[in-house]
N, C-alpha and C. Protein backbone atom coordinates (compact mmCIF):
# COMPACT_ATOMS: atom_id res chain seq x y z
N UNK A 1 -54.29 -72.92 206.22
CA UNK A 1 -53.62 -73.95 205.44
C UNK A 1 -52.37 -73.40 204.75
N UNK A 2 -51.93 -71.83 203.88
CA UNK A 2 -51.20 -71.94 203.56
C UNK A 2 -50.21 -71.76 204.29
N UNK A 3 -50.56 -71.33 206.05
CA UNK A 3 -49.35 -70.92 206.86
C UNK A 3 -48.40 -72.31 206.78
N UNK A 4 -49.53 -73.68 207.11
CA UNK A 4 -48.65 -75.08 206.86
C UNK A 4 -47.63 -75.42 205.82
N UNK A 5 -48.46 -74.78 204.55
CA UNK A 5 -47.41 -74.87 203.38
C UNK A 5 -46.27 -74.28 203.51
N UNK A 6 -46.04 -72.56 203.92
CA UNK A 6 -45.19 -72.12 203.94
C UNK A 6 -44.28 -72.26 204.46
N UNK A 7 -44.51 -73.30 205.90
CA UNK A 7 -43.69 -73.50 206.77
C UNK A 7 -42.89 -75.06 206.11
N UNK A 8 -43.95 -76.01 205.35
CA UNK A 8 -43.20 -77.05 205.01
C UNK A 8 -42.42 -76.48 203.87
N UNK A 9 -42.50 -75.76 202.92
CA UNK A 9 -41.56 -74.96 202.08
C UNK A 9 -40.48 -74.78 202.68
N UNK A 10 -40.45 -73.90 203.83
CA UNK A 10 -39.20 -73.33 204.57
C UNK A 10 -38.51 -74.41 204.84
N UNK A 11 -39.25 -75.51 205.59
CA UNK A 11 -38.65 -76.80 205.82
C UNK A 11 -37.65 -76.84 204.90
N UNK A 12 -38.13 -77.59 203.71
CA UNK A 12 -37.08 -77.71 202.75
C UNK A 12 -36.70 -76.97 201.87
N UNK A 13 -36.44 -75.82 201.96
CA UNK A 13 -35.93 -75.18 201.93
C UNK A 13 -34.36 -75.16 202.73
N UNK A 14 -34.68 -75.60 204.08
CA UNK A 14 -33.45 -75.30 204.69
C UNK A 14 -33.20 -76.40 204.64
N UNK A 15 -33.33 -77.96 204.30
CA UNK A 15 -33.13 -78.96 204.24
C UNK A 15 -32.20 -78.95 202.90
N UNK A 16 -32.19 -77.86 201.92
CA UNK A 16 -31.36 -77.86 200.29
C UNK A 16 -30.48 -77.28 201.50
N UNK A 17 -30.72 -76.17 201.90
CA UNK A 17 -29.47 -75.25 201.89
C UNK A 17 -28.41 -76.09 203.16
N UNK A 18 -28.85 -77.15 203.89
CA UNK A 18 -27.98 -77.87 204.44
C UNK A 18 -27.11 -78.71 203.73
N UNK A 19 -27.59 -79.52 203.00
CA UNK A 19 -26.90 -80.21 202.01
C UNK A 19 -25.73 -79.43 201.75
N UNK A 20 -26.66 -78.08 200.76
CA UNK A 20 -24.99 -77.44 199.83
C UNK A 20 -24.24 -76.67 201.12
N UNK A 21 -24.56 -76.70 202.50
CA UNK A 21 -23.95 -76.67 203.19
C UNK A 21 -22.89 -77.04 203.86
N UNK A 22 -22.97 -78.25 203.38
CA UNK A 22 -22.31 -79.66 203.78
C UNK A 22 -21.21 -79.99 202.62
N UNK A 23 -21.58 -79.39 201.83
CA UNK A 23 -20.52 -79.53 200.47
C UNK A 23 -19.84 -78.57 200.54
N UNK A 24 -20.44 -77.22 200.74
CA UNK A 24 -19.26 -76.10 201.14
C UNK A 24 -18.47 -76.64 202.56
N UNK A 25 -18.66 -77.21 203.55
CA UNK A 25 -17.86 -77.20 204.51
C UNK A 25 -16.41 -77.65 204.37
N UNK A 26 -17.14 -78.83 202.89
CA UNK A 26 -15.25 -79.42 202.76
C UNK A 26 -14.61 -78.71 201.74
N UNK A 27 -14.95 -77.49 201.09
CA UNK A 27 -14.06 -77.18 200.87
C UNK A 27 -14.07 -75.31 200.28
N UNK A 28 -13.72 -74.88 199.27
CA UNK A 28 -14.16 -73.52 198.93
C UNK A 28 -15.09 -72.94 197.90
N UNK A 29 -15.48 -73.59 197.20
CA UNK A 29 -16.58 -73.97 196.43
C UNK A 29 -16.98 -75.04 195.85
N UNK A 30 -18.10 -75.20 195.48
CA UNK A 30 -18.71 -76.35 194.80
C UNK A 30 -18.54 -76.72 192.97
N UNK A 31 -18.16 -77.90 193.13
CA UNK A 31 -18.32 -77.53 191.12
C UNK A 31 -18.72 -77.71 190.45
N UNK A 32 -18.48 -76.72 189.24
CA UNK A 32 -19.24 -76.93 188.18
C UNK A 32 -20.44 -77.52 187.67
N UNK A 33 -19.35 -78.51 187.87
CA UNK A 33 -20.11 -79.81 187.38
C UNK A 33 -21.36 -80.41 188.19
N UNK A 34 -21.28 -80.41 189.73
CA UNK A 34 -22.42 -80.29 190.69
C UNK A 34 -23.17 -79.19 190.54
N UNK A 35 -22.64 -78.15 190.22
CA UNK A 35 -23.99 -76.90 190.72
C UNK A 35 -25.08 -77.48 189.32
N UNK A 36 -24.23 -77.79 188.12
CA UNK A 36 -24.94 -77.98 186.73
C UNK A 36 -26.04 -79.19 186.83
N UNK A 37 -25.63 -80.14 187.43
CA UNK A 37 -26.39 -81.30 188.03
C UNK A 37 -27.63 -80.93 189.20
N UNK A 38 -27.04 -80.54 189.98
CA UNK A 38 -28.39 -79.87 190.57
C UNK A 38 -29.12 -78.97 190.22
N UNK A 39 -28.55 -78.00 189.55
CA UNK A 39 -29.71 -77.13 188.06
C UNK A 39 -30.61 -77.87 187.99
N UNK A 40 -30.03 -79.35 187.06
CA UNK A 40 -31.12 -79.90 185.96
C UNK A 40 -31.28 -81.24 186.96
N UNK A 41 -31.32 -80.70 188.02
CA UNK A 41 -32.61 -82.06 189.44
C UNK A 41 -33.79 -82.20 188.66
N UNK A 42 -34.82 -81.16 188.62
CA UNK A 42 -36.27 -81.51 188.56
C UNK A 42 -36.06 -81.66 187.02
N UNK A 43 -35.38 -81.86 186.45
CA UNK A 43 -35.33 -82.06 185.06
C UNK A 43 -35.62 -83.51 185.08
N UNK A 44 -34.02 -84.04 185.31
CA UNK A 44 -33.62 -85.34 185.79
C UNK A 44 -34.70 -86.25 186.30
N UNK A 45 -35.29 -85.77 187.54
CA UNK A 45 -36.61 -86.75 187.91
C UNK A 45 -37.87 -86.98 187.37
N UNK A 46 -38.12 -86.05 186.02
CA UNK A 46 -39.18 -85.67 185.09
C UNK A 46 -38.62 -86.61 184.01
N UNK A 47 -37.83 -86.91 183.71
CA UNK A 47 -37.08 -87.65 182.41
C UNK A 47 -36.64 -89.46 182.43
N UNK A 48 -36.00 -89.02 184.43
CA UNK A 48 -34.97 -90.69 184.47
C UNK A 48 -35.87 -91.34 185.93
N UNK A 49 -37.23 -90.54 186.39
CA UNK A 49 -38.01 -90.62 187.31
C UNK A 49 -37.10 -90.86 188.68
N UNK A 50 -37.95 -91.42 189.67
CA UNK A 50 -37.26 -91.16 191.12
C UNK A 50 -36.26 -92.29 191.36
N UNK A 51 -36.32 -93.32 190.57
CA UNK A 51 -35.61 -94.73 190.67
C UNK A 51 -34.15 -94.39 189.75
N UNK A 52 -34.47 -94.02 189.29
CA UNK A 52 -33.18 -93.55 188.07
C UNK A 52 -32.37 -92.28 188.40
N UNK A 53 -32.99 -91.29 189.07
CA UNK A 53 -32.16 -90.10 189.88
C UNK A 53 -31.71 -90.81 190.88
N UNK A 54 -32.13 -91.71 191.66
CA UNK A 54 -31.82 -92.22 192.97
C UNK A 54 -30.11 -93.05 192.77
N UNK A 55 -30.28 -93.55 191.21
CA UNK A 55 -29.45 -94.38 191.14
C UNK A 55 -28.12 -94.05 190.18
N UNK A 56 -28.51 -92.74 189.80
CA UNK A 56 -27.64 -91.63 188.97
C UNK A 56 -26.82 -91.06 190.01
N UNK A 57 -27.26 -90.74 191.23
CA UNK A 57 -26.65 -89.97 192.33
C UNK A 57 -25.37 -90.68 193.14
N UNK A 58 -26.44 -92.02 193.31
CA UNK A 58 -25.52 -92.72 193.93
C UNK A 58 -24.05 -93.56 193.03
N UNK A 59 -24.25 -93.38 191.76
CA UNK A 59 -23.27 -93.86 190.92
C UNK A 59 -22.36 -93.13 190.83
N UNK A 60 -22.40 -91.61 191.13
CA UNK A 60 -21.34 -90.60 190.47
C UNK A 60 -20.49 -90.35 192.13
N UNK A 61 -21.21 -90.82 193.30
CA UNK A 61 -20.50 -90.91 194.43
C UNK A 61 -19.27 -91.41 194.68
N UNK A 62 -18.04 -90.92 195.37
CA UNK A 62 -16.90 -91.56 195.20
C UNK A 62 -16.00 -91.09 196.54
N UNK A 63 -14.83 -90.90 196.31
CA UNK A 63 -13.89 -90.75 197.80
C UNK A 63 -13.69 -89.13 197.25
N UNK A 64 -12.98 -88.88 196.28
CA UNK A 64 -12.93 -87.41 195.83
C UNK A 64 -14.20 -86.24 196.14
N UNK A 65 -13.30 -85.26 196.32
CA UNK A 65 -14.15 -84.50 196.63
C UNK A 65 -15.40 -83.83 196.17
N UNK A 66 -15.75 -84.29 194.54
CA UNK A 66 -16.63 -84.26 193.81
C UNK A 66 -17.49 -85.22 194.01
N UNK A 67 -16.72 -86.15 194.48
CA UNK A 67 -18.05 -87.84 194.47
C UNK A 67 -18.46 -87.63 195.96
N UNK A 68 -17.66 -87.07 197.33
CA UNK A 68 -17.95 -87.22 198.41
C UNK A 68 -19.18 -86.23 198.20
N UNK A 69 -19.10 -84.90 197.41
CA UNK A 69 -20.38 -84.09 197.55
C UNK A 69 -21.38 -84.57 196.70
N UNK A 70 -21.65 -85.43 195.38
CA UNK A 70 -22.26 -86.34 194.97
C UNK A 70 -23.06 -87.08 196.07
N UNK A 71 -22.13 -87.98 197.19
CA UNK A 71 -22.79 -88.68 198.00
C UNK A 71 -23.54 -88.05 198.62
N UNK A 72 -22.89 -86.99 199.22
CA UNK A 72 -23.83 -86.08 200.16
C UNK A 72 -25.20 -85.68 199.56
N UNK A 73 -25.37 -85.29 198.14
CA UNK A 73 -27.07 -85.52 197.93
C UNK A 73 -27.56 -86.43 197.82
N UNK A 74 -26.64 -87.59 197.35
CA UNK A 74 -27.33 -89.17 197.02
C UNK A 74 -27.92 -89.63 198.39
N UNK A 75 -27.03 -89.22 199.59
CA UNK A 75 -27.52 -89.22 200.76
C UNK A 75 -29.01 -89.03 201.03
N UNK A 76 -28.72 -87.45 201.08
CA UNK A 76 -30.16 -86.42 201.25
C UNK A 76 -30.69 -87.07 200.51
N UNK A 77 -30.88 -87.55 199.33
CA UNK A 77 -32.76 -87.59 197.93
C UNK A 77 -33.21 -89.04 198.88
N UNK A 78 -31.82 -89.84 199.54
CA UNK A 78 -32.44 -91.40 199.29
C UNK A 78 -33.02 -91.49 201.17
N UNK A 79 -32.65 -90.52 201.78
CA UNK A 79 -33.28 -90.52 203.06
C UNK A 79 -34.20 -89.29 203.37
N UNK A 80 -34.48 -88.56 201.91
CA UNK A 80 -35.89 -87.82 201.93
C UNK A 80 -36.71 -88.78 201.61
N UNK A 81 -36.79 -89.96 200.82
CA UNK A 81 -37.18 -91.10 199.75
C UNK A 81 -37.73 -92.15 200.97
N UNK A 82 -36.77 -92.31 201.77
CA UNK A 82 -37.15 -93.31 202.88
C UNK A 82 -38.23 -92.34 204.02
N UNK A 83 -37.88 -91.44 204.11
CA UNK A 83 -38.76 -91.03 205.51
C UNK A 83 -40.07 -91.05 205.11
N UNK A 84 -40.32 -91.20 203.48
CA UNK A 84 -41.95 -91.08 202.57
C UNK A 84 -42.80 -92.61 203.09
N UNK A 85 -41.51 -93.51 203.50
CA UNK A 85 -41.84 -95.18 202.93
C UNK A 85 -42.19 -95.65 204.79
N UNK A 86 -43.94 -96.63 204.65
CA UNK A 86 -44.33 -96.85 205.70
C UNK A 86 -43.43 -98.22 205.83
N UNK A 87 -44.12 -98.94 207.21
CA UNK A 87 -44.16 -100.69 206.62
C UNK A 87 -42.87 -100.95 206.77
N UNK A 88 -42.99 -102.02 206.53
CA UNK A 88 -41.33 -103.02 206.68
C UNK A 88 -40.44 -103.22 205.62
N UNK A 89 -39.37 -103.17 205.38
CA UNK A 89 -38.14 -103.36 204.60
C UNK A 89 -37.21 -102.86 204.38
N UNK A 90 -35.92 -102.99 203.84
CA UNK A 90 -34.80 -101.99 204.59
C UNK A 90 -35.13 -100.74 203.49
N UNK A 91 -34.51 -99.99 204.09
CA UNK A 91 -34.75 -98.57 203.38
C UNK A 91 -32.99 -97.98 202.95
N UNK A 92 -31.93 -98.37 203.54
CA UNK A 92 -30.54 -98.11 203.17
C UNK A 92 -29.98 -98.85 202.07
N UNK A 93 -29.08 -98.21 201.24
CA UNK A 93 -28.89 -98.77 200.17
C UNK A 93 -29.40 -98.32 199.03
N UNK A 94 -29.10 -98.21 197.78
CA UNK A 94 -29.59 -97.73 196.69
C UNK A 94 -30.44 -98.76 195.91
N UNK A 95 -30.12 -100.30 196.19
CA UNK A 95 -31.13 -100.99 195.52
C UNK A 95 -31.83 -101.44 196.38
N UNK A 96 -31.67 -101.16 197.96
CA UNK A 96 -32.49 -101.68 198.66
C UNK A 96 -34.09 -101.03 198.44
N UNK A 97 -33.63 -99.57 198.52
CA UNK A 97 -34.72 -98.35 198.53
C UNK A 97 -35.40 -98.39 197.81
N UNK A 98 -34.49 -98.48 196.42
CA UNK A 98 -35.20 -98.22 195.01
C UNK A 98 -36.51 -99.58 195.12
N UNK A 99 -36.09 -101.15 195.25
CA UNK A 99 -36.61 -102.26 195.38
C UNK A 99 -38.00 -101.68 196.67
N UNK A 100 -37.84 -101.03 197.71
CA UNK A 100 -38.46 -100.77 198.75
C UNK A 100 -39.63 -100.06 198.42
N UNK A 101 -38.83 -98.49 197.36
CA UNK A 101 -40.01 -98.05 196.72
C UNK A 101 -40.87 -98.66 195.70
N UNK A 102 -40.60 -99.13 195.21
CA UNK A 102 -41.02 -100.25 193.84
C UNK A 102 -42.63 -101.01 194.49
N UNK A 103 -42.53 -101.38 196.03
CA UNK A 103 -42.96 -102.14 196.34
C UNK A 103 -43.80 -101.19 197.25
N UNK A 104 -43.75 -99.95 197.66
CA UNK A 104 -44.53 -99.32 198.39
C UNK A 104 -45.89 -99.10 198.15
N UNK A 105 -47.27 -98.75 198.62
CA UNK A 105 -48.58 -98.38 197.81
C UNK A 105 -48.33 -97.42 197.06
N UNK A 106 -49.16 -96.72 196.42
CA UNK A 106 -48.80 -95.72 195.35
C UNK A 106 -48.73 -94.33 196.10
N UNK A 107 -49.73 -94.18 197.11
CA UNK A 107 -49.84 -93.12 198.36
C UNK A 107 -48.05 -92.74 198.61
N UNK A 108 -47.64 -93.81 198.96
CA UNK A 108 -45.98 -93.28 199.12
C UNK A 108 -45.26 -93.41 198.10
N UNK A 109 -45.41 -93.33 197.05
CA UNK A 109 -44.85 -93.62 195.74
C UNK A 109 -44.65 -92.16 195.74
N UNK A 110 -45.70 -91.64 195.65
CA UNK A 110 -46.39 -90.47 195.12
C UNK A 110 -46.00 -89.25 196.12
N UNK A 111 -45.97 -89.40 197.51
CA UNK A 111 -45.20 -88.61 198.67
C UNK A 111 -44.09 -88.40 198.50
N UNK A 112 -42.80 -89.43 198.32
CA UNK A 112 -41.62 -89.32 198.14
C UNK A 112 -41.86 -88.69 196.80
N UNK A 113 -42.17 -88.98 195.60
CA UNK A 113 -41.67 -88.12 194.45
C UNK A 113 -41.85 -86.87 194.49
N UNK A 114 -43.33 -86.18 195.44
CA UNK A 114 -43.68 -85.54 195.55
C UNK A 114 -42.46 -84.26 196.50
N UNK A 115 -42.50 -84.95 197.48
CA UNK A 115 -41.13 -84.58 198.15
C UNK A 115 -40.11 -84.31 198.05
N UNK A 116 -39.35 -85.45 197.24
CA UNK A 116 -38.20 -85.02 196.49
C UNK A 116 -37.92 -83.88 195.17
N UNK A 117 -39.38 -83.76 194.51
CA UNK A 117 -39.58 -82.59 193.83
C UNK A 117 -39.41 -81.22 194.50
N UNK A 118 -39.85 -81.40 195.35
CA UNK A 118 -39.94 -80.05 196.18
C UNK A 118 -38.44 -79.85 196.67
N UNK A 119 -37.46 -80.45 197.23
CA UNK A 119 -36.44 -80.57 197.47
C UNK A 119 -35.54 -80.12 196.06
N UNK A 120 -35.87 -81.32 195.07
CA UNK A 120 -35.20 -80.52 193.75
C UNK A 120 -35.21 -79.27 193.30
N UNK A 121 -36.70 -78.61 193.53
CA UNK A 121 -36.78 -77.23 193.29
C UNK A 121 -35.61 -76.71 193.98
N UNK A 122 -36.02 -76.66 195.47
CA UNK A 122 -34.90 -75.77 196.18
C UNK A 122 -33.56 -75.53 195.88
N UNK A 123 -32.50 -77.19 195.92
CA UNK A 123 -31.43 -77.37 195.17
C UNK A 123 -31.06 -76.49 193.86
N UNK A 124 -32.06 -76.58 193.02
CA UNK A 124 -32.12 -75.97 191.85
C UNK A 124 -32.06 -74.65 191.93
N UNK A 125 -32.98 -73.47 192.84
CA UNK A 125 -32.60 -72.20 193.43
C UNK A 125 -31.14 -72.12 193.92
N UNK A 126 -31.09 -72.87 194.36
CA UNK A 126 -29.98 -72.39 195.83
C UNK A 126 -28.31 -72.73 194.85
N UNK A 127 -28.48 -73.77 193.80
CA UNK A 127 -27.52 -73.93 193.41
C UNK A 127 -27.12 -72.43 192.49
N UNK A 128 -28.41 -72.12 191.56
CA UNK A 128 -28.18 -71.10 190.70
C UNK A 128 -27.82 -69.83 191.81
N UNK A 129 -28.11 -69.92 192.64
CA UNK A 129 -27.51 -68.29 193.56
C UNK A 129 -25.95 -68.82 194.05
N UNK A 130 -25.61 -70.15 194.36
CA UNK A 130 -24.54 -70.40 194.55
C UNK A 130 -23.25 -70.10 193.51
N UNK A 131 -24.25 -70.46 191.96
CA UNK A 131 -22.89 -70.29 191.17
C UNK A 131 -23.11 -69.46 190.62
N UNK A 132 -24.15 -67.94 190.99
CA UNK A 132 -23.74 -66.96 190.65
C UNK A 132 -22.92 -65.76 191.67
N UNK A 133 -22.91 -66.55 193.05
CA UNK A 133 -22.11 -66.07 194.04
C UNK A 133 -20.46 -66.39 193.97
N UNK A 134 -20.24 -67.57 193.38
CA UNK A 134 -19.08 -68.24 192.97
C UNK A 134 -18.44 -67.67 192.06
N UNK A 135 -18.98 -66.73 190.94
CA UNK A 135 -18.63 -66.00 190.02
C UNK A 135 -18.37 -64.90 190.47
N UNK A 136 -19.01 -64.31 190.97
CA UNK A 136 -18.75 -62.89 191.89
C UNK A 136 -17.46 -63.17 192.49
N UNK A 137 -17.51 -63.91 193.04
CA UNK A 137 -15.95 -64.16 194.04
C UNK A 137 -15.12 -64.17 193.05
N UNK A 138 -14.95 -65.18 192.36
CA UNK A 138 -13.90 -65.25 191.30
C UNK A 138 -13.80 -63.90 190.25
N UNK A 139 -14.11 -63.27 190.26
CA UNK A 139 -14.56 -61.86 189.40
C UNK A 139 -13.60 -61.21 190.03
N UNK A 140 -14.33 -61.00 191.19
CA UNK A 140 -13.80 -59.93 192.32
C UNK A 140 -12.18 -60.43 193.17
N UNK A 141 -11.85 -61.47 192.50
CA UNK A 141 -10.39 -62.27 193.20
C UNK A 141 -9.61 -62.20 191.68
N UNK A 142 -10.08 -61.70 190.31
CA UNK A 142 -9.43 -61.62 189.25
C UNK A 142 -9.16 -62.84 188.34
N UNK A 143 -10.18 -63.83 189.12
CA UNK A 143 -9.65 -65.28 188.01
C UNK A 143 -10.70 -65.47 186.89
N UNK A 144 -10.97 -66.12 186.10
CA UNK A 144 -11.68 -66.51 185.50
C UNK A 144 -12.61 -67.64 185.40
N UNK A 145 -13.87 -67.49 185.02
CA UNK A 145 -14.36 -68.45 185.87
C UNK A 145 -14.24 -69.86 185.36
N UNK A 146 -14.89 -71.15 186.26
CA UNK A 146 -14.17 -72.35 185.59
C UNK A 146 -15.38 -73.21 184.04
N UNK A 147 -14.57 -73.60 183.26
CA UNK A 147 -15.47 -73.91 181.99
C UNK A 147 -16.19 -74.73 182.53
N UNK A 148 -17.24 -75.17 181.63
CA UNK A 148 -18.58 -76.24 182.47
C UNK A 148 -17.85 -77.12 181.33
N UNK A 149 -17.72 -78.67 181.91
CA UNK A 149 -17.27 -79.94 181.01
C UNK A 149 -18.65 -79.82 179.93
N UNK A 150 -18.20 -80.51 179.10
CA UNK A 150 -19.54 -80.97 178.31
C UNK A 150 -20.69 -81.31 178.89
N UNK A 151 -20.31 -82.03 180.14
CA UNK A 151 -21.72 -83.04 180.33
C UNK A 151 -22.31 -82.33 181.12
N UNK A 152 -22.16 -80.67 181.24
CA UNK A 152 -23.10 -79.64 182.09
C UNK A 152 -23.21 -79.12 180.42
N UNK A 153 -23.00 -78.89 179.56
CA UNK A 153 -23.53 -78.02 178.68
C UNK A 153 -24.85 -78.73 178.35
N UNK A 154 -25.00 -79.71 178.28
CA UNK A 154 -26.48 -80.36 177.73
C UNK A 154 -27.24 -79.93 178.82
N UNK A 155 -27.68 -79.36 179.74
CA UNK A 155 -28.59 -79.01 180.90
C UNK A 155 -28.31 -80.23 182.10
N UNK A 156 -27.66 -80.78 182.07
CA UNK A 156 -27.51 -82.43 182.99
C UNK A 156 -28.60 -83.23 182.59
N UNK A 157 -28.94 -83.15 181.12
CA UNK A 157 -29.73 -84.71 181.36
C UNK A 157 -29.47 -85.53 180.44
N UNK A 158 -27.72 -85.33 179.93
CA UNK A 158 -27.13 -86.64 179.53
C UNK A 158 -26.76 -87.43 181.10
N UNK A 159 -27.02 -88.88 180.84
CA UNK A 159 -26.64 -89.81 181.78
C UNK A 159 -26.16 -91.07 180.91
């Protein structure tokens, strides 16, 4: 049994590190302000639950390159969220899902949160090695590194 675990770990595991994969592709690092937000994931879903992260993510999404990598997890949480959900109804969309989960048995209520926790963890690793790799670079390139806005100094769970 725990070989299963370890392997669904790894799963997502590499399922975070695609994401911030996907955010590094467009450009040279990630910011601030995202790595600070994905820090305080499992915070966030402990505080504003799975309906309220779902809908925090998708709000801060935009055309800029901060909102396009925004989308890109709002993406990932809300089609980790759907692959949990049996049965009929649309699953795309942020109020579709949220409405979708609302309405699911508790069995998948409880899978997806469950899921997406596990996912948050990872994020939450992978971001803190990211922006202490990000610092290194900038160290080692002579700049200084960039200030966190306010709304990363509270841990991310002003919304």
């Amino acid at each position: 049994m725990a070989d299963s675990l370890d392997r669904v770990d790894l799963h997502t595991a590499r399922e975070a590190a695609g994401i911030l994969d996907a955010i590094l592709a467009s450009g040279d690092a990630i910011s601030v302000e995202l790595l600070a937000r994905l820090m305080g994931l499992p915070v966030m879903l402990r505080v504003s639950g799975l309906p309220g992260t779902l809908a925090f993510f998708a709000a801060k999404s935009g055309t800029d390159r901060l909102g396009q990598a925004y989308g890109d997890v709002s993406s990932a949480l809300q089609t980790t969220v759907a692959r949990c959900l049996t049965g009929q109804g649309p699953t795309t969309g942020t109020i579709a899902l949220v409405n979708r989960l609302a309405q699911a048995p508790i069995d998948e209520q409880a899978a997806a949160s469950a899921t997406v926790e596990s996912l948050a963890g990872w994020l939450r690793r992978l971001a803190e090695a990211t922006e202490k790799e990000q610092a290194r670079a900038r160290a080692a390139a002579g700049r200084t590194p960039e200030p966190a806005p306010a709304a990363e100094r509270d841990n991310g769970d002003a919304q």
